[in-house]
C-alpha atoms as a PDB file:
ATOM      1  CA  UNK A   1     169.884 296.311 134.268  1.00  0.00           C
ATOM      2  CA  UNK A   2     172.200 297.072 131.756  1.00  0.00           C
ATOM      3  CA  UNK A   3     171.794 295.975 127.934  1.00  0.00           C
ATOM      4  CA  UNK A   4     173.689 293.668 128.095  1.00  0.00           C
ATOM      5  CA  UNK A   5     172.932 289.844 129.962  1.00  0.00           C
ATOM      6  CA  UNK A   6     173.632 289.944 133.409  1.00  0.00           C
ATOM      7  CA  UNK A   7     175.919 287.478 134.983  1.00  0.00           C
ATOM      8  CA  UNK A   8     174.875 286.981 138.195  1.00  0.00           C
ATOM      9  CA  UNK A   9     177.345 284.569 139.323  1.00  0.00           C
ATOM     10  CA  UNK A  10     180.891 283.469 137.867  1.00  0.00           C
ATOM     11  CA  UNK A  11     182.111 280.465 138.531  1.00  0.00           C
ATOM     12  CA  UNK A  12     180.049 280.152 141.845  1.00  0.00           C
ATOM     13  CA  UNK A  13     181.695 276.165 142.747  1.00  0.00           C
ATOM     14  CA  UNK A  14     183.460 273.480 141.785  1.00  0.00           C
ATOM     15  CA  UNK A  15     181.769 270.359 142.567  1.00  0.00           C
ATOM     16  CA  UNK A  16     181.588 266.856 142.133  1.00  0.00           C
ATOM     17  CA  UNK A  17     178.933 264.980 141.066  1.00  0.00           C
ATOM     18  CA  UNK A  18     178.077 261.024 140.263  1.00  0.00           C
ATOM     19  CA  UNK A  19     179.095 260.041 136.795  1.00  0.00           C
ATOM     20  CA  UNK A  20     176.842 257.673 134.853  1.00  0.00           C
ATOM     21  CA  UNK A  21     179.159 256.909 132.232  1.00  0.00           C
ATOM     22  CA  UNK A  22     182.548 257.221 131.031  1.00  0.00           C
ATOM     23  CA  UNK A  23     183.197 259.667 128.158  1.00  0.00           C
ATOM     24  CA  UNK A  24     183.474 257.873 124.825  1.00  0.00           C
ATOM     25  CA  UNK A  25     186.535 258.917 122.446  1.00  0.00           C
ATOM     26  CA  UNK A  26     186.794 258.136 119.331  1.00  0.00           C
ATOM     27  CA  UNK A  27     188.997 255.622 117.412  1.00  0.00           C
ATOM     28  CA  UNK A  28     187.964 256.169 113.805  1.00  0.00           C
ATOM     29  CA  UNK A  29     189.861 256.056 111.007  1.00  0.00           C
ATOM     30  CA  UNK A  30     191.297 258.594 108.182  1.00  0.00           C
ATOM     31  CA  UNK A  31     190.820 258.504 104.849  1.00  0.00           C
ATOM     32  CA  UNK A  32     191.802 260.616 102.333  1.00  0.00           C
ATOM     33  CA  UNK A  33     192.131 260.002  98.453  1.00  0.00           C
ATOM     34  CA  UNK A  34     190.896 256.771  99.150  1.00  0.00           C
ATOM     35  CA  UNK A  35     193.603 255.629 101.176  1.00  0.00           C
ATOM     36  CA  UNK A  36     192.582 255.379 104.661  1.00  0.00           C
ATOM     37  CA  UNK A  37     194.956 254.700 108.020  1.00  0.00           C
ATOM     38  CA  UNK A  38     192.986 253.026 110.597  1.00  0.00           C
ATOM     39  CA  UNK A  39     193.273 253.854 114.037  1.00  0.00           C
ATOM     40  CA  UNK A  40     192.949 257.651 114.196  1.00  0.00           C
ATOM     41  CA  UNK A  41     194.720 257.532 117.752  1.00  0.00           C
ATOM     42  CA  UNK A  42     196.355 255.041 120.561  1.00  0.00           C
ATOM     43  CA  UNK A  43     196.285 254.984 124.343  1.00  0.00           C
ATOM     44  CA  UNK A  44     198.521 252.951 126.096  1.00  0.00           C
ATOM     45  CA  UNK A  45     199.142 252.114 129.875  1.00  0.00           C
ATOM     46  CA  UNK A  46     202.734 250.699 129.286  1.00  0.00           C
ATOM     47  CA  UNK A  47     204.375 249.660 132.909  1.00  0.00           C
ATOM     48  CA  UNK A  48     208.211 250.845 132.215  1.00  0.00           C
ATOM     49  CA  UNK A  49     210.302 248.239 131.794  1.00  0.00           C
ATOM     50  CA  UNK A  50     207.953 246.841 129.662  1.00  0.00           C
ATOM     51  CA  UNK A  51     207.228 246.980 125.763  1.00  0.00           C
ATOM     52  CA  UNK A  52     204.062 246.157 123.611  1.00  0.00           C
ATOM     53  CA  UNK A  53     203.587 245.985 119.807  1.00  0.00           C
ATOM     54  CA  UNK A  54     200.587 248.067 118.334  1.00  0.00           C
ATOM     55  CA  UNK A  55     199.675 248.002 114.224  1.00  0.00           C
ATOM     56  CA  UNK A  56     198.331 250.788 112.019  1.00  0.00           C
ATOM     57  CA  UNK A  57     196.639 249.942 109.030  1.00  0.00           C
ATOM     58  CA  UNK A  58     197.057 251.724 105.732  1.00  0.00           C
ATOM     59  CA  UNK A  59     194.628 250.253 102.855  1.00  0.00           C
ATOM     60  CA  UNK A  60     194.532 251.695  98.958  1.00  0.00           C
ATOM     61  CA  UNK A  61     191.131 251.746  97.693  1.00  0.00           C
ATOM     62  CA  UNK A  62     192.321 253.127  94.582  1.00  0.00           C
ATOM     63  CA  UNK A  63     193.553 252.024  91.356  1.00  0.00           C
ATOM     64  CA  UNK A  64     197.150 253.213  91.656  1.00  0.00           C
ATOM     65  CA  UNK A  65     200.302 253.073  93.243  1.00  0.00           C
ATOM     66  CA  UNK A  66     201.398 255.235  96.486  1.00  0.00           C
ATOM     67  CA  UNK A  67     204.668 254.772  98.299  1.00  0.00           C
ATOM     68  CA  UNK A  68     204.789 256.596 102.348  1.00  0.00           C
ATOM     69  CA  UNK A  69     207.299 257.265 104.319  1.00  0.00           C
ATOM     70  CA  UNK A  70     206.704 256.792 108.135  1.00  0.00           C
ATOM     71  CA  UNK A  71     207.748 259.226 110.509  1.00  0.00           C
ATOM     72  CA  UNK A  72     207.268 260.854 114.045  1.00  0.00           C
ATOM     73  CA  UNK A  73     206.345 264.835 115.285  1.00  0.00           C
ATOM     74  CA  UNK A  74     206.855 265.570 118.513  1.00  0.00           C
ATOM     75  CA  UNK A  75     204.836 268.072 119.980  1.00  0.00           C
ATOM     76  CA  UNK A  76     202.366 270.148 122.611  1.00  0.00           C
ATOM     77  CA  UNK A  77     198.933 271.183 122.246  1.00  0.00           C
ATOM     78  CA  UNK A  78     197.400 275.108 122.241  1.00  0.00           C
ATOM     79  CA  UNK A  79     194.787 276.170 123.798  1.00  0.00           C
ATOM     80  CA  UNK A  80     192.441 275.414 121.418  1.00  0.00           C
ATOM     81  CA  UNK A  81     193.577 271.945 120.812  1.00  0.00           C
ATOM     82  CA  UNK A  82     196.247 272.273 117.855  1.00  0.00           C
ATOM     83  CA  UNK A  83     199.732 270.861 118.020  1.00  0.00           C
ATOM     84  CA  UNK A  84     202.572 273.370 118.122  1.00  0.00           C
ATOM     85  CA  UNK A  85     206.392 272.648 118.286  1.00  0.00           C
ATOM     86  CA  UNK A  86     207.665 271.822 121.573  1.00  0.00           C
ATOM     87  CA  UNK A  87     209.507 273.858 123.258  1.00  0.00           C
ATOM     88  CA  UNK A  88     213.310 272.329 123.955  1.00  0.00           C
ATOM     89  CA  UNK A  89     212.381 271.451 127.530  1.00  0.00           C
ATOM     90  CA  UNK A  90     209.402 269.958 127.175  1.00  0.00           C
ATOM     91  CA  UNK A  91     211.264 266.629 124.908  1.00  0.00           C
ATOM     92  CA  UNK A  92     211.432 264.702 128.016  1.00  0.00           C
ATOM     93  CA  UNK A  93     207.838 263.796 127.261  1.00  0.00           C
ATOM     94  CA  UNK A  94     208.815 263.090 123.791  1.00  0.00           C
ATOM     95  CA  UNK A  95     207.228 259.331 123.190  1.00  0.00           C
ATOM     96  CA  UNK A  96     208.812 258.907 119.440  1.00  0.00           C
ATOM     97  CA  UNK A  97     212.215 257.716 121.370  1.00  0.00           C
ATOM     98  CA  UNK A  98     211.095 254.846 122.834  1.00  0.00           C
ATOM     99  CA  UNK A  99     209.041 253.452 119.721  1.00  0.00           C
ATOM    100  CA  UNK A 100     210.161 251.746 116.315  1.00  0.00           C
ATOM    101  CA  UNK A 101     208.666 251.281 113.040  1.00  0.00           C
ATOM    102  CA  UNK A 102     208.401 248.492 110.769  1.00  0.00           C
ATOM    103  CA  UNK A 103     208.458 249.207 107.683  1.00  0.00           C
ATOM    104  CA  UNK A 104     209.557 252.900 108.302  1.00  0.00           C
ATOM    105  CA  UNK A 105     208.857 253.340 104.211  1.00  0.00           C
ATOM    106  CA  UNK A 106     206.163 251.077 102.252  1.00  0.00           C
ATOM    107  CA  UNK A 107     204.492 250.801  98.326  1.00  0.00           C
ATOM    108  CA  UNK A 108     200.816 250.066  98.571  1.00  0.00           C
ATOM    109  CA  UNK A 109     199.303 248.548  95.330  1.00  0.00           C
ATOM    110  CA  UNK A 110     195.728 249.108  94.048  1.00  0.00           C
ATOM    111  CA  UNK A 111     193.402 247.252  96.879  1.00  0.00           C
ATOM    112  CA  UNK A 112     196.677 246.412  99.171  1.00  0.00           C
ATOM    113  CA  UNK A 113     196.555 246.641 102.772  1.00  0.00           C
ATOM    114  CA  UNK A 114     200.051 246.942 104.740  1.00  0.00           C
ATOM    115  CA  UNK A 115     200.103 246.691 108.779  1.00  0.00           C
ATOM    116  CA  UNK A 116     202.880 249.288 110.458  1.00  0.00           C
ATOM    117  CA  UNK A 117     204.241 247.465 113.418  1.00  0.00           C
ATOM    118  CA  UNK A 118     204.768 249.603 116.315  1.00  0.00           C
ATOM    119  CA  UNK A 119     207.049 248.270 119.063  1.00  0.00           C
ATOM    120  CA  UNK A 120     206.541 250.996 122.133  1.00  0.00           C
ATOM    121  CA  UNK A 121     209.344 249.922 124.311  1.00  0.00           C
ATOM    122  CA  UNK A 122     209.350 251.898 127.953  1.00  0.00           C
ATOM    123  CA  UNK A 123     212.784 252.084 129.851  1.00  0.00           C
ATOM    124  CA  UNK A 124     212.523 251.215 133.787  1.00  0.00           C
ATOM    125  CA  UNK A 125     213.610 254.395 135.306  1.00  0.00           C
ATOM    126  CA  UNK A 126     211.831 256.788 137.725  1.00  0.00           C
ATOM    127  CA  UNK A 127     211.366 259.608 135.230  1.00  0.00           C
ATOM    128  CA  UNK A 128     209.393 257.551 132.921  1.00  0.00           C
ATOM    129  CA  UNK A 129     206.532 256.775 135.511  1.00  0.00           C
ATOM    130  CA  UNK A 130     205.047 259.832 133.414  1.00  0.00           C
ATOM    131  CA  UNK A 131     202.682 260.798 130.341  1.00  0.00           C
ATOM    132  CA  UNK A 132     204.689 260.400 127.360  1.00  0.00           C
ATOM    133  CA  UNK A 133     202.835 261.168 123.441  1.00  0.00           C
ATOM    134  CA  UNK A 134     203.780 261.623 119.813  1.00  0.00           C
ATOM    135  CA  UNK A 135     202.362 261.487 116.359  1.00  0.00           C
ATOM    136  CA  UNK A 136     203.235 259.043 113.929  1.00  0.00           C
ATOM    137  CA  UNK A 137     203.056 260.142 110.687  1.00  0.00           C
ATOM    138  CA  UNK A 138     202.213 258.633 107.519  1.00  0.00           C
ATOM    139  CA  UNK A 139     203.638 260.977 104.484  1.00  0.00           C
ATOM    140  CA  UNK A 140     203.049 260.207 100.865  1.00  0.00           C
ATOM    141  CA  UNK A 141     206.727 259.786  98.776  1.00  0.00           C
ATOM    142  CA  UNK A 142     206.083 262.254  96.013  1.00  0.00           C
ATOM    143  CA  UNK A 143     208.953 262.176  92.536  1.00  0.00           C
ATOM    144  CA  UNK A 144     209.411 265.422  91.122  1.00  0.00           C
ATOM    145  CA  UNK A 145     209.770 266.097  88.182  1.00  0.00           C
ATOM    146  CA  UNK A 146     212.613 268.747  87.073  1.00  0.00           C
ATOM    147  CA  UNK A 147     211.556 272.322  86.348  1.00  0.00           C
ATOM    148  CA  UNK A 148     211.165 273.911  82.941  1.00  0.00           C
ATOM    149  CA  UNK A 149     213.551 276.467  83.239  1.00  0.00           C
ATOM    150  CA  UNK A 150     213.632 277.443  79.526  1.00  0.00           C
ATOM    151  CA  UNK A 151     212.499 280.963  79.795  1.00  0.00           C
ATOM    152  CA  UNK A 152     208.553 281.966  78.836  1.00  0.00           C
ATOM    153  CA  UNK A 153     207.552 285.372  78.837  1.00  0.00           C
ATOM    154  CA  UNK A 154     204.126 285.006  79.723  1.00  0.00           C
ATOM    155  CA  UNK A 155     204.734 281.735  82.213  1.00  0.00           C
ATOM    156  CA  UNK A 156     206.273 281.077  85.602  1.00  0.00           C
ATOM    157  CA  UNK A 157     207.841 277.964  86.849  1.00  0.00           C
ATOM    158  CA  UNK A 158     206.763 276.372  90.354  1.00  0.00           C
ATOM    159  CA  UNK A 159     207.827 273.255  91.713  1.00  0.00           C
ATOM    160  CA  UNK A 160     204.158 272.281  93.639  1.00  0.00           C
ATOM    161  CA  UNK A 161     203.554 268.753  93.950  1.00  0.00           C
ATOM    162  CA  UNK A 162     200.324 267.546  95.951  1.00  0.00           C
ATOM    163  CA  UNK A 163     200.554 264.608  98.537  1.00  0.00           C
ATOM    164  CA  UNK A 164     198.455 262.783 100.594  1.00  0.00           C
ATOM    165  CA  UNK A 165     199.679 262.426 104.598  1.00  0.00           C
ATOM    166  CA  UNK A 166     198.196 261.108 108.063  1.00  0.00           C
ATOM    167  CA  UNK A 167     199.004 261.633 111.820  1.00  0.00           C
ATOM    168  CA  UNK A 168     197.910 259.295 114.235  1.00  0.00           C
ATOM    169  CA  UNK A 169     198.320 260.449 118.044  1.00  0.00           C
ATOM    170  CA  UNK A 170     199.926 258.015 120.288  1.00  0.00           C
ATOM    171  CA  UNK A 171     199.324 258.551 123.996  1.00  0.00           C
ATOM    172  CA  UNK A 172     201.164 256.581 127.278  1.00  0.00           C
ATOM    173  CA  UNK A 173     199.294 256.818 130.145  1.00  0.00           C
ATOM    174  CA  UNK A 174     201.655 254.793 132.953  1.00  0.00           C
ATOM    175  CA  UNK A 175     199.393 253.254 135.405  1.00  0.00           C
ATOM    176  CA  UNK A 176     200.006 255.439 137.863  1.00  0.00           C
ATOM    177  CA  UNK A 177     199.684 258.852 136.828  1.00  0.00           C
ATOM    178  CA  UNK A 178     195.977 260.837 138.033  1.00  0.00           C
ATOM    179  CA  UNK A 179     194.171 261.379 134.486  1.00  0.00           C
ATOM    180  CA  UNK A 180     191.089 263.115 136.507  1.00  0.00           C
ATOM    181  CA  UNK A 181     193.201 266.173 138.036  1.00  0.00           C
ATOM    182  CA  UNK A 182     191.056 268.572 135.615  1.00  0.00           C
ATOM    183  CA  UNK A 183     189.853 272.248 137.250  1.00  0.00           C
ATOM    184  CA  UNK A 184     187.663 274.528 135.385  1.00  0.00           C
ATOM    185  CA  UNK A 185     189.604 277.527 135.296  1.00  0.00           C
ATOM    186  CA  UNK A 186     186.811 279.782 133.832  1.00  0.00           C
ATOM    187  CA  UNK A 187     183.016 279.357 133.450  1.00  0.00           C
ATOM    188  CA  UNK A 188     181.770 282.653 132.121  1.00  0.00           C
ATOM    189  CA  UNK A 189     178.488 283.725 129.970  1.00  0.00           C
ATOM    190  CA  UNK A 190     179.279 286.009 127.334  1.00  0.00           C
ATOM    191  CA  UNK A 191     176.910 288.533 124.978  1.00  0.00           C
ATOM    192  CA  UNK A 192     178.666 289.939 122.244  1.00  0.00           C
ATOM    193  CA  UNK A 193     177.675 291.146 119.215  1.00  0.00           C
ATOM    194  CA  UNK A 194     174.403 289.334 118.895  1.00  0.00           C
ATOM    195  CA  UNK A 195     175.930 286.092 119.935  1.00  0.00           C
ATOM    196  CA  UNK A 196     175.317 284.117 123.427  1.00  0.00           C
ATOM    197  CA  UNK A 197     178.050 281.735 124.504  1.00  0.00           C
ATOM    198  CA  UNK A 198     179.722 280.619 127.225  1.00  0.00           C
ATOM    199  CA  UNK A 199     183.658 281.055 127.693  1.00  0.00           C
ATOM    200  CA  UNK A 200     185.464 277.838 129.119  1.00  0.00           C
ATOM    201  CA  UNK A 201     188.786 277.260 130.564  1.00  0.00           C
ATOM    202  CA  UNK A 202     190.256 274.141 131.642  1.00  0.00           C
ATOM    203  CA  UNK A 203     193.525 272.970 133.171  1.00  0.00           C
ATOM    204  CA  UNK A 204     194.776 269.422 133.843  1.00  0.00           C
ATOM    205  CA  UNK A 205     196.571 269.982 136.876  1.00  0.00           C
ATOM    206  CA  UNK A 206     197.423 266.358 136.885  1.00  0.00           C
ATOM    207  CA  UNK A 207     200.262 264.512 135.493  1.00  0.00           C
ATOM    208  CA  UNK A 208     198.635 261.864 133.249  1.00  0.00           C
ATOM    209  CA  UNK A 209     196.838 263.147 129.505  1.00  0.00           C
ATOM    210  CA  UNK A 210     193.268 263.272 130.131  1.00  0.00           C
ATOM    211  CA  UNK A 211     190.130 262.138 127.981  1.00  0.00           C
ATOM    212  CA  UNK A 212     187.600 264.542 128.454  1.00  0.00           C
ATOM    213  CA  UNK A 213     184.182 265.397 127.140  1.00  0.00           C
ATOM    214  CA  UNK A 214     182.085 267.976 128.241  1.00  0.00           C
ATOM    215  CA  UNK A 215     178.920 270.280 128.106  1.00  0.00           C
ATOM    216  CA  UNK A 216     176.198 272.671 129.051  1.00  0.00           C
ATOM    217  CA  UNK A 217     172.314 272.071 131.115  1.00  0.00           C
ATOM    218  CA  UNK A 218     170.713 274.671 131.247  1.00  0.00           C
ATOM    219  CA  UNK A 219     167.786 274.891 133.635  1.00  0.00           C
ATOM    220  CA  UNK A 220     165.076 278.010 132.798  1.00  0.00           C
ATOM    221  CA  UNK A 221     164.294 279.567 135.929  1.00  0.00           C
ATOM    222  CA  UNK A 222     160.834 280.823 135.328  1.00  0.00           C
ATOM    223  CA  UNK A 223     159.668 277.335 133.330  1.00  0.00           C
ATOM    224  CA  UNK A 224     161.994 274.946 134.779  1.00  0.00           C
ATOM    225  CA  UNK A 225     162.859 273.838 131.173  1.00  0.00           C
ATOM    226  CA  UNK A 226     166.199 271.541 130.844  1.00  0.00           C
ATOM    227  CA  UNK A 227     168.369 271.363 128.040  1.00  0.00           C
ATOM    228  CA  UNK A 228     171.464 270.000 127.440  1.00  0.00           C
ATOM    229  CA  UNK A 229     173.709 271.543 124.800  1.00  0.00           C
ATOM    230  CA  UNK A 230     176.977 271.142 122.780  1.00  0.00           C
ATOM    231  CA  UNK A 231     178.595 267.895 123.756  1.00  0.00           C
ATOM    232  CA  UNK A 232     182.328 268.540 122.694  1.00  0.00           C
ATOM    233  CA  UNK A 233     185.401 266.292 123.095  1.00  0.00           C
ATOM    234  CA  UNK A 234     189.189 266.935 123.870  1.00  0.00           C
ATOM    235  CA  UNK A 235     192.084 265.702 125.065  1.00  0.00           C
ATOM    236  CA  UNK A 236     194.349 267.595 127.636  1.00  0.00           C
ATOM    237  CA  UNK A 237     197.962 267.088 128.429  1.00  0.00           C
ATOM    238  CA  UNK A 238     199.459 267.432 131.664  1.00  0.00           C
ATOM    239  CA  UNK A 239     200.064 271.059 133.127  1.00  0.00           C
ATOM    240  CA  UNK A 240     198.419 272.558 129.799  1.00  0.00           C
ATOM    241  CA  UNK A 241     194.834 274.542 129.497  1.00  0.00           C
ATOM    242  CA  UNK A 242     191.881 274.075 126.945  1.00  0.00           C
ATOM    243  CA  UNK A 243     189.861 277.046 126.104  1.00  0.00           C
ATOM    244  CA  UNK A 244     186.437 276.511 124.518  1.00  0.00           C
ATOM    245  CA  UNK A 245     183.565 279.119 123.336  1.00  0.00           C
ATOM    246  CA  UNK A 246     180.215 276.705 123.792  1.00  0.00           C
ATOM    247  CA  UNK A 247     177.431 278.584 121.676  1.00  0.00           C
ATOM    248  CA  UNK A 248     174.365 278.482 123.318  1.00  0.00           C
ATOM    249  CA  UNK A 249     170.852 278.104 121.373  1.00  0.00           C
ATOM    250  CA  UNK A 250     169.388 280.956 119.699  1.00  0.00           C
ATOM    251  CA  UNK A 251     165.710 279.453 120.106  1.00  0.00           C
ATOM    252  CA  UNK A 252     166.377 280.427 124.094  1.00  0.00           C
ATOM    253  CA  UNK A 253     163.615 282.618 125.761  1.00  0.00           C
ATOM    254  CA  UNK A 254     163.644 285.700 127.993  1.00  0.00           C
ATOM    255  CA  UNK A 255     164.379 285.216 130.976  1.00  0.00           C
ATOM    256  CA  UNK A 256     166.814 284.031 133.982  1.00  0.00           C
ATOM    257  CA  UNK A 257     168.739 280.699 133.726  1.00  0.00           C
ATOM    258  CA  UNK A 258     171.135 278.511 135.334  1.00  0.00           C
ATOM    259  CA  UNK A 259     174.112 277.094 133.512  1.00  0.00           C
ATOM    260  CA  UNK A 260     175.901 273.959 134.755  1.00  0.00           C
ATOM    261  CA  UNK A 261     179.091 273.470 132.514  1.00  0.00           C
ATOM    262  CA  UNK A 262     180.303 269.878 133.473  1.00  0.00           C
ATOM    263  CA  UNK A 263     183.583 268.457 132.843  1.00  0.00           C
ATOM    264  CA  UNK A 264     183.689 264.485 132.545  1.00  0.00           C
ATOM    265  CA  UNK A 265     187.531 263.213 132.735  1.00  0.00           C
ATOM    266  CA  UNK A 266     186.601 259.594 132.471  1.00  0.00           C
ATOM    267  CA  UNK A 267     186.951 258.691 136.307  1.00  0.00           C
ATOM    268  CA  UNK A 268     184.569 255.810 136.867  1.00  0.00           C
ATOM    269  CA  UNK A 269     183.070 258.099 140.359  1.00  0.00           C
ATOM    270  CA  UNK A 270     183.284 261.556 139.603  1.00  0.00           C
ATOM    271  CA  UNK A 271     183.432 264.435 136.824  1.00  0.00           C
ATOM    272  CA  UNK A 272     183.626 268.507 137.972  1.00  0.00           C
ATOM    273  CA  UNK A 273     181.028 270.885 136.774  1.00  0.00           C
ATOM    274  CA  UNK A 274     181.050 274.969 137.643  1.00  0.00           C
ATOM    275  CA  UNK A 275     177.520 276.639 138.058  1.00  0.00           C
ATOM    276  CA  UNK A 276     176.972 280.320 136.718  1.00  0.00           C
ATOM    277  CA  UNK A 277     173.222 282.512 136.641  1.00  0.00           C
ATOM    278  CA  UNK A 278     172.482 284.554 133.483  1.00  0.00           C
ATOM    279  CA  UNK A 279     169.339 286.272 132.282  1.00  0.00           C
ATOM    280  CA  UNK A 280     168.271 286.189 128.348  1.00  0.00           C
ATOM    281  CA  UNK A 281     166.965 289.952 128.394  1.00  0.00           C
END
């Protein structure tokens, strides 16, 4: 045996088990400076050639005036989740065409609450029987004041002006892309420099965003011990990979394990988990 943990088996399967419930994402709200925007995200099954109106709310819990300008960013997600540019190709899932805004820019008084009326209207044509997203943004309208430019020996002028912003994620999910098309890519236990995770990769292979949660049981070998570890979250787009590092407990004994790391899309049947042996030396 080396030092290190051995992994005895990496990504043995793929296999499909019962699901007993459907993941559960959240629809919070954000709030910030005591302004909150309310929801956090949207999922929509539009049929094309139809339209639907959705509302965000903005409230002001403080005791002074903010004026926001509503916008749109287009975009694709990173590995780990973040949204990055898209690239010029990729616009054709660009949802912030086919919606409009009302009001597009809005005061809020002390204690006011404004509703942003979202009209998602999708076209009936065969390319948009597809996943389609965007974030609407929310940006605080800032004034600025004009620089000091009188010269100071010891003092230099800068034109920084702190705002307040939101982004909430709109997702189309036609009724009939496959949201559970999810493979796990790469199930692999790692020991490096004192710390014991597991490496996972994930790829929707479908063509409809998926709503995914997932995590670790771990079964102890020896005592037969189950424990279920670090529930996590996500949302994948279609054709793109998630990468995750799932920490593992440090309170784990010696000894061999099994790892099940299960992937639950939010099909009503099925979710996909990939099995892998390690030893705790």
């Amino acid at each position: 045996m080396k030092n290190k943990c051995l992994t005895m088996l990496f990504l043995l399967t793929v296999i499909v088990v019962t699901a007993q419930q459907r993941p559960s994402i959240p629809d919070s709200a954000f709030q910030d400076m005591g302004v909150a925007v309310s929801p956090s995200s949207m999922h929509l099954n539009i049929k094309p050639g139809t339209s639907v109106t959705k509302e965000i709310k903005v409230k002001n819990d403080t005791k002074k005036n903010y004026r926001f300008n509503v916008g749109f960013n287009d975009f694709e997600m990173n590995p780990q989740g973040k949204p990055v540019a898209p690239q010029p190709s990729q616009c054709k899932y660009c949802l912030s065409r086919y919606i409009s805004v009302a009001p597009s820019y809005f005061e809020l008084k002390p204690g006011e609450e404004i509703k942003v009326k979202l009209t998602i209207s999708i076209p009936d044509s065969a390319d948009m029987y597809k996943a389609l997203w965007t974030i609407v943004t929310i940006d605080q309208v800032v004034e600025r004041s004009p620089l000091d430019l009188e010269p100071h020996p010891n003092r230099l002028a800068m034109g920084i002006l702190p705002s307040i912003g939101f982004g909430v994620y709109i997702y189309q999910n036609p009724p009939n892309v496959k949201t559970n098309k999810v493979n796990i890519e790469k199930f692999q236990f790692v020991d490096k420099e004192g710390k014991k995770y597991f490496d996972l990769k994930v790829k929707n292979v479908g063509d409809g965003i998926s709503f995914c949660s997932s995590y670790i049981s771990l079964t102890n070998l020896q005592t037969g011990e189950q424990k279920k570890v670090n529930v996590k979250r996500f949302t994948i787009l279609p054709q793109f990979i998630r990468e995750f590092k799932i920490d593992l407990p440090n309170e784990l004994l010696p000894g061999k394990y099994t790892a099940v790391g299960v992937v639950d899309f939010g099909d009503a049947e099925e979710m996909i988990a990939a099995q892998a042996d390690f030893e705790i030396k």
